[in-house]
C-alpha atoms as a PDB file:
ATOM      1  CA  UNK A   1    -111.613 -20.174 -95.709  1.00  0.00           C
ATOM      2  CA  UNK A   2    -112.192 -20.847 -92.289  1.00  0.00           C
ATOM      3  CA  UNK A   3    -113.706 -24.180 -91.260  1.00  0.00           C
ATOM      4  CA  UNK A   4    -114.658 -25.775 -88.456  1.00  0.00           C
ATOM      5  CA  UNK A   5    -113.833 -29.538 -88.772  1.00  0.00           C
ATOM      6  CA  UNK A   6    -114.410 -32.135 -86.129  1.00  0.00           C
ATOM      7  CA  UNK A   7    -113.316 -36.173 -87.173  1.00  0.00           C
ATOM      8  CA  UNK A   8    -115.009 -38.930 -85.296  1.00  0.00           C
ATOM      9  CA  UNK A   9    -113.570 -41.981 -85.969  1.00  0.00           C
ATOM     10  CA  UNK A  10    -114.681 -45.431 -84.318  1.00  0.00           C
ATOM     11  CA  UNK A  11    -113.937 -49.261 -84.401  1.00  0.00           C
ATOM     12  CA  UNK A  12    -116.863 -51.400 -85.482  1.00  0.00           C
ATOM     13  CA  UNK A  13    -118.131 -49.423 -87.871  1.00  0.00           C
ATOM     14  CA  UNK A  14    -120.862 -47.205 -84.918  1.00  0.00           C
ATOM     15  CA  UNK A  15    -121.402 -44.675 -82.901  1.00  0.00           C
ATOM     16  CA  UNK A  16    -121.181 -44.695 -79.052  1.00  0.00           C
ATOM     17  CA  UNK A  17    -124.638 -45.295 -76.944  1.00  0.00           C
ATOM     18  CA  UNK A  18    -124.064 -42.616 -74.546  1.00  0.00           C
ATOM     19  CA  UNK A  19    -122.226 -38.852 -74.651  1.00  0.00           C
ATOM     20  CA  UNK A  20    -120.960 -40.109 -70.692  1.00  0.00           C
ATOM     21  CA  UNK A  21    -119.079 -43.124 -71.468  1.00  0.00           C
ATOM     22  CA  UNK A  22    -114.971 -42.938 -70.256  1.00  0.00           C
ATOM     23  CA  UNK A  23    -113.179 -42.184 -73.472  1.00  0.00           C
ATOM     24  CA  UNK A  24    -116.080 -42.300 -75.816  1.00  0.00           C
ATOM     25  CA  UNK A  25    -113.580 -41.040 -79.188  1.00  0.00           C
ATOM     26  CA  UNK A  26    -110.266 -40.855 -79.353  1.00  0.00           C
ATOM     27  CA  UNK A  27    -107.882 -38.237 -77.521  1.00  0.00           C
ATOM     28  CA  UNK A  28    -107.635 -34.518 -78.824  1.00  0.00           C
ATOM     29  CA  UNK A  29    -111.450 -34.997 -80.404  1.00  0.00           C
ATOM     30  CA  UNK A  30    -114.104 -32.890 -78.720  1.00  0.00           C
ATOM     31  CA  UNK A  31    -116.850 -34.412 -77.364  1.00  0.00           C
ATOM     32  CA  UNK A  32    -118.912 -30.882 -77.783  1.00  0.00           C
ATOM     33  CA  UNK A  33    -119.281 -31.403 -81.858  1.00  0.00           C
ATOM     34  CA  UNK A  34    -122.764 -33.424 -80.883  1.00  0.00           C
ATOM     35  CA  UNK A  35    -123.825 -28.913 -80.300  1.00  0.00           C
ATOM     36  CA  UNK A  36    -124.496 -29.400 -83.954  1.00  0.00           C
ATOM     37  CA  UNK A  37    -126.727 -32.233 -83.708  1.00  0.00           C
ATOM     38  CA  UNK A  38    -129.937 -30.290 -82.792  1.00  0.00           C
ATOM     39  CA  UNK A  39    -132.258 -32.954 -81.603  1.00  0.00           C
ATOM     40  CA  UNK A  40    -130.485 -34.485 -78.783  1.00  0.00           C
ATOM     41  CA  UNK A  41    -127.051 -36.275 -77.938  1.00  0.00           C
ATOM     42  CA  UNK A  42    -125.388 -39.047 -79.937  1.00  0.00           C
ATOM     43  CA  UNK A  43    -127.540 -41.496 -78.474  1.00  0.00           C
ATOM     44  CA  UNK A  44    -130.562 -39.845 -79.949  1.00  0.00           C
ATOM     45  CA  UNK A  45    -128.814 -40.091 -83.164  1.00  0.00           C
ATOM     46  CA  UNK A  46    -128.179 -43.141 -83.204  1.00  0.00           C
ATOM     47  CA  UNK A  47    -131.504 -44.844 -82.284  1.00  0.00           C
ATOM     48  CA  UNK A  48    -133.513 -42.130 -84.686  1.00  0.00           C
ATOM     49  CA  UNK A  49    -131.461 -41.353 -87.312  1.00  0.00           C
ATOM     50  CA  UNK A  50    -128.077 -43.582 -88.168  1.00  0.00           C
ATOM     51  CA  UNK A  51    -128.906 -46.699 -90.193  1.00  0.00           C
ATOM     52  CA  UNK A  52    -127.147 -49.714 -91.008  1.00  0.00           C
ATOM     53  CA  UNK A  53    -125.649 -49.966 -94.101  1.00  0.00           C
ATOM     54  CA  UNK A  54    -127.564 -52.411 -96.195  1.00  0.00           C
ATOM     55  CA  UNK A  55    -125.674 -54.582 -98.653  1.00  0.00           C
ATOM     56  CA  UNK A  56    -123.822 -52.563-101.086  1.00  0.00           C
ATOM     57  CA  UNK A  57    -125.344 -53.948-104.774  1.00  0.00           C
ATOM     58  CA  UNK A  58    -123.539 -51.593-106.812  1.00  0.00           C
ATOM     59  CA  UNK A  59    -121.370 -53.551-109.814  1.00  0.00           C
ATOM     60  CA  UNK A  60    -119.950 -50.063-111.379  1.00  0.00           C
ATOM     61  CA  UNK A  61    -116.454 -48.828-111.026  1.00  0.00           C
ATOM     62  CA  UNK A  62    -116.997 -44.831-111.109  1.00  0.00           C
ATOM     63  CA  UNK A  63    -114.317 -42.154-112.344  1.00  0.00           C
ATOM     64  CA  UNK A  64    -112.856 -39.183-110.746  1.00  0.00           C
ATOM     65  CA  UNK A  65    -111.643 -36.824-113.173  1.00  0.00           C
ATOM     66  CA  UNK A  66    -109.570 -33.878-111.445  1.00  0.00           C
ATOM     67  CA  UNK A  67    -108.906 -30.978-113.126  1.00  0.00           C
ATOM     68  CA  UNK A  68    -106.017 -28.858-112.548  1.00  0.00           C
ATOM     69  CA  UNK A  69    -106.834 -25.371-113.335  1.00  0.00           C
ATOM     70  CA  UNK A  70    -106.763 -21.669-112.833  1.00  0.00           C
ATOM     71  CA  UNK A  71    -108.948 -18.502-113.155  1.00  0.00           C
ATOM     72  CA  UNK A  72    -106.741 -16.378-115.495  1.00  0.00           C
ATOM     73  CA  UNK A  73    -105.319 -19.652-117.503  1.00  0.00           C
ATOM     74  CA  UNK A  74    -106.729 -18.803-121.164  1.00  0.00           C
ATOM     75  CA  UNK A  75    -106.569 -22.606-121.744  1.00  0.00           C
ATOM     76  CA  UNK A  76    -108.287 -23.539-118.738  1.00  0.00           C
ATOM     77  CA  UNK A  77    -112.000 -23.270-119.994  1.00  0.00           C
ATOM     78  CA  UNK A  78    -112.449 -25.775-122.927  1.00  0.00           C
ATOM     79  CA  UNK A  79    -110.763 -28.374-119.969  1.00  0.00           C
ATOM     80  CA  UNK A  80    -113.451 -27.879-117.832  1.00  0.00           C
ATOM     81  CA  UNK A  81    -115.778 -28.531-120.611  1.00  0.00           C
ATOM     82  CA  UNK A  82    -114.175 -31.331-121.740  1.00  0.00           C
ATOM     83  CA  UNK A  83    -114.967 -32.780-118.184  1.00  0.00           C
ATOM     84  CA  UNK A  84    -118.590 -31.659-117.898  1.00  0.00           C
ATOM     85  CA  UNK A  85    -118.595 -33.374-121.255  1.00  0.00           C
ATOM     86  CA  UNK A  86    -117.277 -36.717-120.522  1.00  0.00           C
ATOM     87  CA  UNK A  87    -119.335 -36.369-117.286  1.00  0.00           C
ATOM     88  CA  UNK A  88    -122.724 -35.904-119.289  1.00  0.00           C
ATOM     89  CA  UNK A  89    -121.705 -38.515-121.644  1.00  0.00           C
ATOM     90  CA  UNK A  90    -121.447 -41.277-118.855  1.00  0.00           C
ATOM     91  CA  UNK A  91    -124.479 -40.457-116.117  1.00  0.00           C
ATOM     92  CA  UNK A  92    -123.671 -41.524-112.603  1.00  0.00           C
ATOM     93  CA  UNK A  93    -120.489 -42.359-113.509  1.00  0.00           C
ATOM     94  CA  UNK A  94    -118.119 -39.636-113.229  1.00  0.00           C
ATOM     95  CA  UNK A  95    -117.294 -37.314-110.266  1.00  0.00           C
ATOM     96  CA  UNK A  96    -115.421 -34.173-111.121  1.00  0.00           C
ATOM     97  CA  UNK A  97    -112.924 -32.081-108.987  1.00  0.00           C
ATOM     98  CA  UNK A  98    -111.878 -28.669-110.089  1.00  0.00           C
ATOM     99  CA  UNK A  99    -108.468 -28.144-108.382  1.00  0.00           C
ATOM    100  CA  UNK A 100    -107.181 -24.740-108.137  1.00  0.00           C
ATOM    101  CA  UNK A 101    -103.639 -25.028-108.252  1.00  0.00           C
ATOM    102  CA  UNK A 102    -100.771 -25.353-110.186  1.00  0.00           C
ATOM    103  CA  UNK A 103     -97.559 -27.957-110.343  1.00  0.00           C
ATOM    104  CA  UNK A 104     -95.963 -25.934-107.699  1.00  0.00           C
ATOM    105  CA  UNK A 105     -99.191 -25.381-106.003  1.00  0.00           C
ATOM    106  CA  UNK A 106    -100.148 -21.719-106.003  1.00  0.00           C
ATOM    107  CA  UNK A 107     -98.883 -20.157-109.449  1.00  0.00           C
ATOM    108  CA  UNK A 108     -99.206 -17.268-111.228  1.00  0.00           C
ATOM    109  CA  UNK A 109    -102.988 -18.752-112.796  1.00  0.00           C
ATOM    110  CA  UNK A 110    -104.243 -19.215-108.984  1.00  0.00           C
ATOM    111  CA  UNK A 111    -103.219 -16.004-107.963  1.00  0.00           C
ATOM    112  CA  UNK A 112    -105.396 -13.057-107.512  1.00  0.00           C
ATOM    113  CA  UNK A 113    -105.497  -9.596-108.978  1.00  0.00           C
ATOM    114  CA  UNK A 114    -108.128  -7.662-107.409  1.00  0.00           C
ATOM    115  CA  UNK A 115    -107.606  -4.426-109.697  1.00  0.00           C
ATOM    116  CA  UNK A 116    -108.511  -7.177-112.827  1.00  0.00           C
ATOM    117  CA  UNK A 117    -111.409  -8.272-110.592  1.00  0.00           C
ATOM    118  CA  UNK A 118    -110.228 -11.343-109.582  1.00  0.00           C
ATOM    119  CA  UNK A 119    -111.134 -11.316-106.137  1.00  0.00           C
ATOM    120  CA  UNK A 120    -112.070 -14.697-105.336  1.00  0.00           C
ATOM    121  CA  UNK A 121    -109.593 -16.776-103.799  1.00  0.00           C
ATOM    122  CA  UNK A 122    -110.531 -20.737-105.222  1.00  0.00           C
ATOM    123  CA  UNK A 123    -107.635 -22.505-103.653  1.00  0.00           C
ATOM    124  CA  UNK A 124    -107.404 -24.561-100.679  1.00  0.00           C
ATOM    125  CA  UNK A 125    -104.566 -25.972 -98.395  1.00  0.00           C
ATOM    126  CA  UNK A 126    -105.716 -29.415 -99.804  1.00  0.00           C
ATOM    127  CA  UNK A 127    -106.237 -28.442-103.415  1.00  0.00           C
ATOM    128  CA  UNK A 128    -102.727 -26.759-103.374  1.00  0.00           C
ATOM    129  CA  UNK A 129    -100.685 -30.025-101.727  1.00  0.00           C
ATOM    130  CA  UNK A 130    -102.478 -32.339-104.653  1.00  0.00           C
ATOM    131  CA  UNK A 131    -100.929 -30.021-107.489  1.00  0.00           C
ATOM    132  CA  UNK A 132     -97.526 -30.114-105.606  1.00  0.00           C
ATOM    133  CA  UNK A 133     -97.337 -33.830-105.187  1.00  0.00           C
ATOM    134  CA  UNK A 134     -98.429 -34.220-108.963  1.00  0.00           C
ATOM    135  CA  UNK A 135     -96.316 -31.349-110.156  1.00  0.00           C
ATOM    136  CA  UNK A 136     -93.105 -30.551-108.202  1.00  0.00           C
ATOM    137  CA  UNK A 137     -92.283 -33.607-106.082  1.00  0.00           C
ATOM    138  CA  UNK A 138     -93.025 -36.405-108.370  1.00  0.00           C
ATOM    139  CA  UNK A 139     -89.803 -37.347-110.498  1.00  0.00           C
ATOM    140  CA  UNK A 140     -90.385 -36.687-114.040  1.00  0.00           C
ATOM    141  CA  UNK A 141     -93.762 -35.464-114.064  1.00  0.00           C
ATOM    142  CA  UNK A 142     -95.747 -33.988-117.406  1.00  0.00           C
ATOM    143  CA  UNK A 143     -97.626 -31.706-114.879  1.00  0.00           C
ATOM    144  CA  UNK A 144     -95.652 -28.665-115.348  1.00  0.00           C
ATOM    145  CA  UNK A 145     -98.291 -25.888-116.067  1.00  0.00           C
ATOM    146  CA  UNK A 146    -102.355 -25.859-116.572  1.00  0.00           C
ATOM    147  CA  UNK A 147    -104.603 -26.932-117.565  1.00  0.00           C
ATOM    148  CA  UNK A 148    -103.692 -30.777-116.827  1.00  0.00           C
ATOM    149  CA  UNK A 149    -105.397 -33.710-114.236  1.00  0.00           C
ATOM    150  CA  UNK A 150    -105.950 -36.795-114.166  1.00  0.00           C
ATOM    151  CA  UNK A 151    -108.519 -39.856-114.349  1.00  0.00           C
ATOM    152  CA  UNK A 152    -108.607 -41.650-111.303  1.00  0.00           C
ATOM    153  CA  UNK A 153    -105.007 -41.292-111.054  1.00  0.00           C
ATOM    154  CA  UNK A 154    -104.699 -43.957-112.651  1.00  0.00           C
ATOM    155  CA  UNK A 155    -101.742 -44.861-115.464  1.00  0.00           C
ATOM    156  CA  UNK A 156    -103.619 -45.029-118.762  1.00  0.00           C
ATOM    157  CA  UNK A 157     -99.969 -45.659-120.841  1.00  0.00           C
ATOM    158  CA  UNK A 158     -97.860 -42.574-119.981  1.00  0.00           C
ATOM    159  CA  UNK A 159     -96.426 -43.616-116.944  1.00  0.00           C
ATOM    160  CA  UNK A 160     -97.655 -41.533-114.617  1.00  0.00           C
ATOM    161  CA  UNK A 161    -101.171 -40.995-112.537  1.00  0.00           C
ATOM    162  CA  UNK A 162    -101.797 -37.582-114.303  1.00  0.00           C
ATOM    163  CA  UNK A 163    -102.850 -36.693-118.297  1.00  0.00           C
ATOM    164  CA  UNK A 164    -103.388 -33.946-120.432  1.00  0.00           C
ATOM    165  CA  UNK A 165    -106.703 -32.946-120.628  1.00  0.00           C
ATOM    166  CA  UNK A 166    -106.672 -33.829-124.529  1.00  0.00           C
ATOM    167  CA  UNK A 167    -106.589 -37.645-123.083  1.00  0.00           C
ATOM    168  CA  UNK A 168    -109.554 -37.921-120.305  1.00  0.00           C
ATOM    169  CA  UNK A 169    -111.801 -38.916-123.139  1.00  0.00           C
ATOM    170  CA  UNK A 170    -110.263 -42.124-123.715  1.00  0.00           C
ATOM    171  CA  UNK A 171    -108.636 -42.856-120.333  1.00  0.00           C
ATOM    172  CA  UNK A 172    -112.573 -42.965-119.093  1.00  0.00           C
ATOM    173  CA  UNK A 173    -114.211 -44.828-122.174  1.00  0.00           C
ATOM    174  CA  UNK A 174    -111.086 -47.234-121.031  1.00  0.00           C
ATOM    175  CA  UNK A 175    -111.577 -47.317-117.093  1.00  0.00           C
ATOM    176  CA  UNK A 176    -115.872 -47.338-117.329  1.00  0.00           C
ATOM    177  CA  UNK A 177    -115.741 -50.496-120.429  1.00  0.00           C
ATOM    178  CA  UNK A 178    -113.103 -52.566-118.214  1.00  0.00           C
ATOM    179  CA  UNK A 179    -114.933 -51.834-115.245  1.00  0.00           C
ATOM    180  CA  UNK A 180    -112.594 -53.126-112.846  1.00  0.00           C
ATOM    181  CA  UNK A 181    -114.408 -52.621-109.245  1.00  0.00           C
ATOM    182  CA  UNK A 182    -111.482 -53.016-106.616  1.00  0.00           C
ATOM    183  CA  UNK A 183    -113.595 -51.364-103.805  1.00  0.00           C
ATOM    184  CA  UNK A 184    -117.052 -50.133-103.120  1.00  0.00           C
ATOM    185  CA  UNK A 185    -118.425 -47.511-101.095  1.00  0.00           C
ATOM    186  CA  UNK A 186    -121.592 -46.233-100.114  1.00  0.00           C
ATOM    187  CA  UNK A 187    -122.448 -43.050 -97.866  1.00  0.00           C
ATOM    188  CA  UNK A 188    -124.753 -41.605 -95.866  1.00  0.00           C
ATOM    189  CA  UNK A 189    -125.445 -37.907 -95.231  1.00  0.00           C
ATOM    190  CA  UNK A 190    -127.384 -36.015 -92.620  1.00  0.00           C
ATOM    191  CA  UNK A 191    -127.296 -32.217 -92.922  1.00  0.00           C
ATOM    192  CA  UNK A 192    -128.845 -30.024 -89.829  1.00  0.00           C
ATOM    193  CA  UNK A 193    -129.816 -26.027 -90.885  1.00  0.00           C
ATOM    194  CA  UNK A 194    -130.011 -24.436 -87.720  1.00  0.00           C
ATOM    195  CA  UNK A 195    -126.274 -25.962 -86.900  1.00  0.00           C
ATOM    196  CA  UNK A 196    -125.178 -26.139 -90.309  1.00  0.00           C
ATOM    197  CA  UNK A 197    -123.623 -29.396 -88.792  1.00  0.00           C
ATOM    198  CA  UNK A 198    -122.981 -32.284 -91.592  1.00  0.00           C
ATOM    199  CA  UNK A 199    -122.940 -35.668 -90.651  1.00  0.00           C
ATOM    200  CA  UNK A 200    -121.572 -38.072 -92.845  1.00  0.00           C
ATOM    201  CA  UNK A 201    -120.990 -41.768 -92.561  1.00  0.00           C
ATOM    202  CA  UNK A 202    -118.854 -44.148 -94.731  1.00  0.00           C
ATOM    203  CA  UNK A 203    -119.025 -48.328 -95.625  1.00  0.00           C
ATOM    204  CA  UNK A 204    -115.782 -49.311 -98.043  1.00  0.00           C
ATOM    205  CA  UNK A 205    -115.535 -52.882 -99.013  1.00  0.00           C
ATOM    206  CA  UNK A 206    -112.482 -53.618-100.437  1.00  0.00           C
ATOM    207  CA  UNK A 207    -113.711 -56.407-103.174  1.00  0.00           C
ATOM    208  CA  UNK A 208    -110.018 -56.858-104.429  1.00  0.00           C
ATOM    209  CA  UNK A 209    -107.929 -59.303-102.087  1.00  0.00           C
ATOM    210  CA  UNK A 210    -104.964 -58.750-104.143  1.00  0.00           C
ATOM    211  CA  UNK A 211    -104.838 -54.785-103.034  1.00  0.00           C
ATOM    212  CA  UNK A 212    -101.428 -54.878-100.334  1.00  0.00           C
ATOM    213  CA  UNK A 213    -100.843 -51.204-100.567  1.00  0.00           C
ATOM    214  CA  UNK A 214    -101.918 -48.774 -98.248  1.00  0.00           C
ATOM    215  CA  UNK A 215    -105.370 -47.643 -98.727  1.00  0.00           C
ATOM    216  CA  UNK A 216    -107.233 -44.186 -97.867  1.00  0.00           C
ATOM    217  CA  UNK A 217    -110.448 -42.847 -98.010  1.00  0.00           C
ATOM    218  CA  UNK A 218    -110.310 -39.230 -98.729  1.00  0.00           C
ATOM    219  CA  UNK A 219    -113.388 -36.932 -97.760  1.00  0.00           C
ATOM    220  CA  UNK A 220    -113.666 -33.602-100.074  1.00  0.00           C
ATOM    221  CA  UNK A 221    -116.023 -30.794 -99.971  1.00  0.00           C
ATOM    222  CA  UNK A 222    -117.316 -29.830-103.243  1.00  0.00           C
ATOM    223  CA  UNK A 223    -118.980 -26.420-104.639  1.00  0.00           C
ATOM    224  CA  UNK A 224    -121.182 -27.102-107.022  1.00  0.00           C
ATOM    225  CA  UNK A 225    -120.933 -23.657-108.967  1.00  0.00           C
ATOM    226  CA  UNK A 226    -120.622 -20.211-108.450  1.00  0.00           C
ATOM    227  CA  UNK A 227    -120.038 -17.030-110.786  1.00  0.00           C
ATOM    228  CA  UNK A 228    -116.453 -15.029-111.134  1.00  0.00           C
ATOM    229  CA  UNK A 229    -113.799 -13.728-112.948  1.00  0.00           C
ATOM    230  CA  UNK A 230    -112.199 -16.170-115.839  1.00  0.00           C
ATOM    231  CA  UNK A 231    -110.094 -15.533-118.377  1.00  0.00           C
ATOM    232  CA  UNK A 232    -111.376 -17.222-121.430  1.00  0.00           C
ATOM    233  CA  UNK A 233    -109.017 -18.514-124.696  1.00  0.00           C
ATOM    234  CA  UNK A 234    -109.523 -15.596-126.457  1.00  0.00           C
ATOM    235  CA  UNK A 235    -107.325 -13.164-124.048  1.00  0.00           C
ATOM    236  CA  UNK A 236    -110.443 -11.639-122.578  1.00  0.00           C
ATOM    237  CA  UNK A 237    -111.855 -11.431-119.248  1.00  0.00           C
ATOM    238  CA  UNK A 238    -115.258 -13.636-118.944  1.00  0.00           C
ATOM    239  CA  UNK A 239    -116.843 -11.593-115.338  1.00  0.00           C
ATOM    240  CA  UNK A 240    -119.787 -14.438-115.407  1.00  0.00           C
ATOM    241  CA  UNK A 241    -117.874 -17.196-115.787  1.00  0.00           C
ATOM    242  CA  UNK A 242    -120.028 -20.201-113.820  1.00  0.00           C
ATOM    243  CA  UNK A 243    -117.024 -22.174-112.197  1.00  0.00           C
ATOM    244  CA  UNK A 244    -118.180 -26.097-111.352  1.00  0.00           C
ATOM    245  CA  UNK A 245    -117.059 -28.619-109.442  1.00  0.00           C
ATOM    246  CA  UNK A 246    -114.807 -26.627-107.182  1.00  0.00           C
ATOM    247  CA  UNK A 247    -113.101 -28.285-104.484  1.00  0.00           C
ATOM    248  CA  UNK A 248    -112.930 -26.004-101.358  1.00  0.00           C
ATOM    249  CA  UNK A 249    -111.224 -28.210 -98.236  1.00  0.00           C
ATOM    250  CA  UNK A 250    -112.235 -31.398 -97.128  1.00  0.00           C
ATOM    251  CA  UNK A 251    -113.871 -33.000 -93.997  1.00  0.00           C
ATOM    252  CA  UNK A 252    -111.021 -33.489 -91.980  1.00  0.00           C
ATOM    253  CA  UNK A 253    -108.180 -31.072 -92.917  1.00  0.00           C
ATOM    254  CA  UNK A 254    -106.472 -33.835 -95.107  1.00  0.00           C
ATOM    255  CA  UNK A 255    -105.899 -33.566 -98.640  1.00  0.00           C
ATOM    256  CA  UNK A 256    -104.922 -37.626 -98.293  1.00  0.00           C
ATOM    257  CA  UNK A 257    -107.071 -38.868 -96.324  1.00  0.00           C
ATOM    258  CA  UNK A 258    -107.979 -41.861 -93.197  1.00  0.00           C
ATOM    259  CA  UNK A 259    -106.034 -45.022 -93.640  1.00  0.00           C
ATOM    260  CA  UNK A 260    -108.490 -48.034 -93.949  1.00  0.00           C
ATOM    261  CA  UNK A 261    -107.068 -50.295 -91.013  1.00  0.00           C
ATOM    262  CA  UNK A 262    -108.299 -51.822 -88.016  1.00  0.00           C
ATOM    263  CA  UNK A 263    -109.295 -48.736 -86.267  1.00  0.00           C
ATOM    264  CA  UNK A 264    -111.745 -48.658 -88.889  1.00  0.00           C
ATOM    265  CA  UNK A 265    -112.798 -52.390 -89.464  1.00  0.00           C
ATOM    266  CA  UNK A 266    -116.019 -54.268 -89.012  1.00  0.00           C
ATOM    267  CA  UNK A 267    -116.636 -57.709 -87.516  1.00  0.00           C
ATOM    268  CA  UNK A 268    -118.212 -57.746 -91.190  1.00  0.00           C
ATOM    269  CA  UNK A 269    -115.387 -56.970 -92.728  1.00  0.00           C
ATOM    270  CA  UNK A 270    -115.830 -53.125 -93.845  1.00  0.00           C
ATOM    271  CA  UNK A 271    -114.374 -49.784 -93.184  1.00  0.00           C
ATOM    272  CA  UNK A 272    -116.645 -47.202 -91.705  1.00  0.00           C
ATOM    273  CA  UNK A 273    -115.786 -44.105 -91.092  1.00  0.00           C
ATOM    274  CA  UNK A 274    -118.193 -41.049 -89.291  1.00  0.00           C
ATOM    275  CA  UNK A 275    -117.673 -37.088 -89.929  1.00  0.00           C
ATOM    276  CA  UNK A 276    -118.811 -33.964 -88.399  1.00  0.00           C
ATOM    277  CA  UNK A 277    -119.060 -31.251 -89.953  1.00  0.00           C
ATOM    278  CA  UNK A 278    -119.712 -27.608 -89.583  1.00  0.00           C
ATOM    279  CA  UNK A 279    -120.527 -25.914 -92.814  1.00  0.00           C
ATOM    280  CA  UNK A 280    -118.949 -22.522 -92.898  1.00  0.00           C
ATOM    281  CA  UNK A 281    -120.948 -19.614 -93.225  1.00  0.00           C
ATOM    282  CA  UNK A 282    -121.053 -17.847 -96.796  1.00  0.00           C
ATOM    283  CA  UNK A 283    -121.457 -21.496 -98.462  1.00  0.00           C
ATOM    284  CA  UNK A 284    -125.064 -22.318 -99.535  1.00  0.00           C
ATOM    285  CA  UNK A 285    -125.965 -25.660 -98.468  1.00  0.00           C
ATOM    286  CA  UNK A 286    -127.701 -26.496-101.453  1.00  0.00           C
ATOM    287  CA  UNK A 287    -124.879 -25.485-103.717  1.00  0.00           C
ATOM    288  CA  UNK A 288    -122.278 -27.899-102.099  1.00  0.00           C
ATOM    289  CA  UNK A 289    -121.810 -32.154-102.294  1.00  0.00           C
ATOM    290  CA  UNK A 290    -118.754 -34.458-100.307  1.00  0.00           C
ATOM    291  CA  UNK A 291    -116.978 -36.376-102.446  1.00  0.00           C
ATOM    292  CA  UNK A 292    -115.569 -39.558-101.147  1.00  0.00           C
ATOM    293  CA  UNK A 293    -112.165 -41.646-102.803  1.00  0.00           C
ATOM    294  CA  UNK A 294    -109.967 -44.793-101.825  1.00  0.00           C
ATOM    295  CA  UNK A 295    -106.826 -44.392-102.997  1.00  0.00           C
ATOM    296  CA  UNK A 296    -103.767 -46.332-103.343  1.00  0.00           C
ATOM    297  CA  UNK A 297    -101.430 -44.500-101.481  1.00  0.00           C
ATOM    298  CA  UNK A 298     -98.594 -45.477-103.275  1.00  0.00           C
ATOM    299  CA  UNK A 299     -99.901 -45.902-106.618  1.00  0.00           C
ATOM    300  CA  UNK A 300    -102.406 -42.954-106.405  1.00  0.00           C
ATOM    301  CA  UNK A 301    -104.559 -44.828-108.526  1.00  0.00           C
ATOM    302  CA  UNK A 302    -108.075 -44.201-107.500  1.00  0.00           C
ATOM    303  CA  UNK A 303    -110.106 -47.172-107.053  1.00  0.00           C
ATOM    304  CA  UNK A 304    -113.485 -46.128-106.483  1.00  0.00           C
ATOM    305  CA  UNK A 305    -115.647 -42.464-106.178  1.00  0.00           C
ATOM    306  CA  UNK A 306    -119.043 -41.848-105.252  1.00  0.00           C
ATOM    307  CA  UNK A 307    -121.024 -37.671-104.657  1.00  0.00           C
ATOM    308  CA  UNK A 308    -123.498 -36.813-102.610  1.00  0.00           C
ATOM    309  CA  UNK A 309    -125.033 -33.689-102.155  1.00  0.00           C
ATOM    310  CA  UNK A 310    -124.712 -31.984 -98.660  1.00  0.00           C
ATOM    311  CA  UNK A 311    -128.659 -30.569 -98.845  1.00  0.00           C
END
């Protein structure tokens, strides 16, 4: 997939007054990605269409549930239901990722076999690296083969920040009841048609004083569903398969994510960070959302999630 990805990140939590300012963003970011704001220069934008962010009054502590998958993994299927179950069960609580790749990132499930008809590629450079770090290069891990994931990377007893699929029931009932909010975020999304430019903006409050690790907000792009090839348990080939919740890249070429540190800090004492975005042609606008995580980056334990559709 080819995307265009530009990453504007700035101190005290704004945008710039004026496109002519000396050094206005940080070296080796173009100043040109304002082309996809259609109505004038960053100025503009800021004085008609960025808004503070107003207190942040959400209490609840929402779940990512990722799930590692593949098209021709038989087993793959009731997983993915299993998520779009927990998800219904638990409105506005749970975010779902469905990551195309395997413990050693692409495998033989990911792979495609155009003469079977599966033509459509579903994994991503970021996608692929998350499977690899959960799989390959973490000592010891139970992620050796699909379907498998996590919930909020978090260790729910096993030892480790992934699960078996057969567990995300119970590892959510656990996180959503204890309700534990370490960090809160809130977002804001501007989407332009005729530039198919996204521009997305980003408050985290770290609530939690007792969080020392490193922490990152991680920006995904998200399709919401689309039709293809799956193999289904029963050996057979399911051609109108609806695939959901499929992560396709993120926002700035990271599968990790921005560091929350002082670059990023507020007076106020929040992060904020500020994407832009083009959307790649072939990808409906109204069929796509951005995910946004903090993570611990040494735990992995995600500590908060929040979705919002790009259109």
């Amino acid at each position: 997939m080819k995307k265009i990805v530009y990453l504007v990140i700035l101190a005290a939590g704004g945008f710039t007054s004026c496109d002519h300012i000396e050094n206005p963003y940080p070296p080796a970011l173009s100043q040109g990605t304002w082309d996809l704001y259609p109505d004038g220069d960053s100025a503009h934008y800021y004085q008609n269409v960025y808004q503070a962010f107003a207190p942040n009054s959400n209490t609840d502590r929402s779940v990512l549930i990722e799930d590692f998958t593949g098209h021709t993994c038989i087993y793959c299927p009731p997983a993915a239901v299993q998520a779009e179950n927990i998800k219904a069960a638990n409105p506005g609580r749970v975010v779902i990722e469905a990551i195309h790749t395997g413990a050693g990132g692409l495998e033989s499930f990911q792979e495609l076999n155009p003469a079977q008809g599966f033509t459509h590629d579903f994994t991503c450079p970021e996608g692929l690296a998350i499977g690899q770090h959960f799989g390959i290069n973490w000592p010891g891990s139970p992620f050796v083969g699909n379907p498998f994931g996590s919930v909020s990377r978090a260790d729910n007893g096993s030892g480790y920040p992934v699960e078996n699929p057969n567990t995300w029931p119970s590892s959510t009932t656990s996180l959503l009841s204890t309700n534990d909010l370490k960090v809160n975020l809130q977002a804001q999304v501007n989407y332009y048609e005729a530039t198919r430019g996204l521009f997305v903006h980003i408050e985290a409050d770290v609530l939690d004083g007792n969080l020392t690790n490193e922490l990152r907000l991680v920006a995904h792009l998200i399709e919401d569903s689309l039709v293809a090839f799956q193999k289904i348990p029963d050996g057979s080939t399911d051609s109108n398969y609806v695939h959901r919740d499929v992560l396709v890249g993120s926002l700035d070429n990271n599968a990790w994510g921005q560091p929350l540190d002082v670059a990023h800090l507020d007076p106020n004492g929040n992060y904020y960070f500020n994407y832009i975005y083009e959307l790649p042609e072939g990808y409906d606008p109204q069929n796509m959302s951005v995910v946004f995580y903090v993570r611990d980056a040494v735990t992995e334990e995600i500590y908060q999630v929040i979705e919002d559709h790009v259109d």
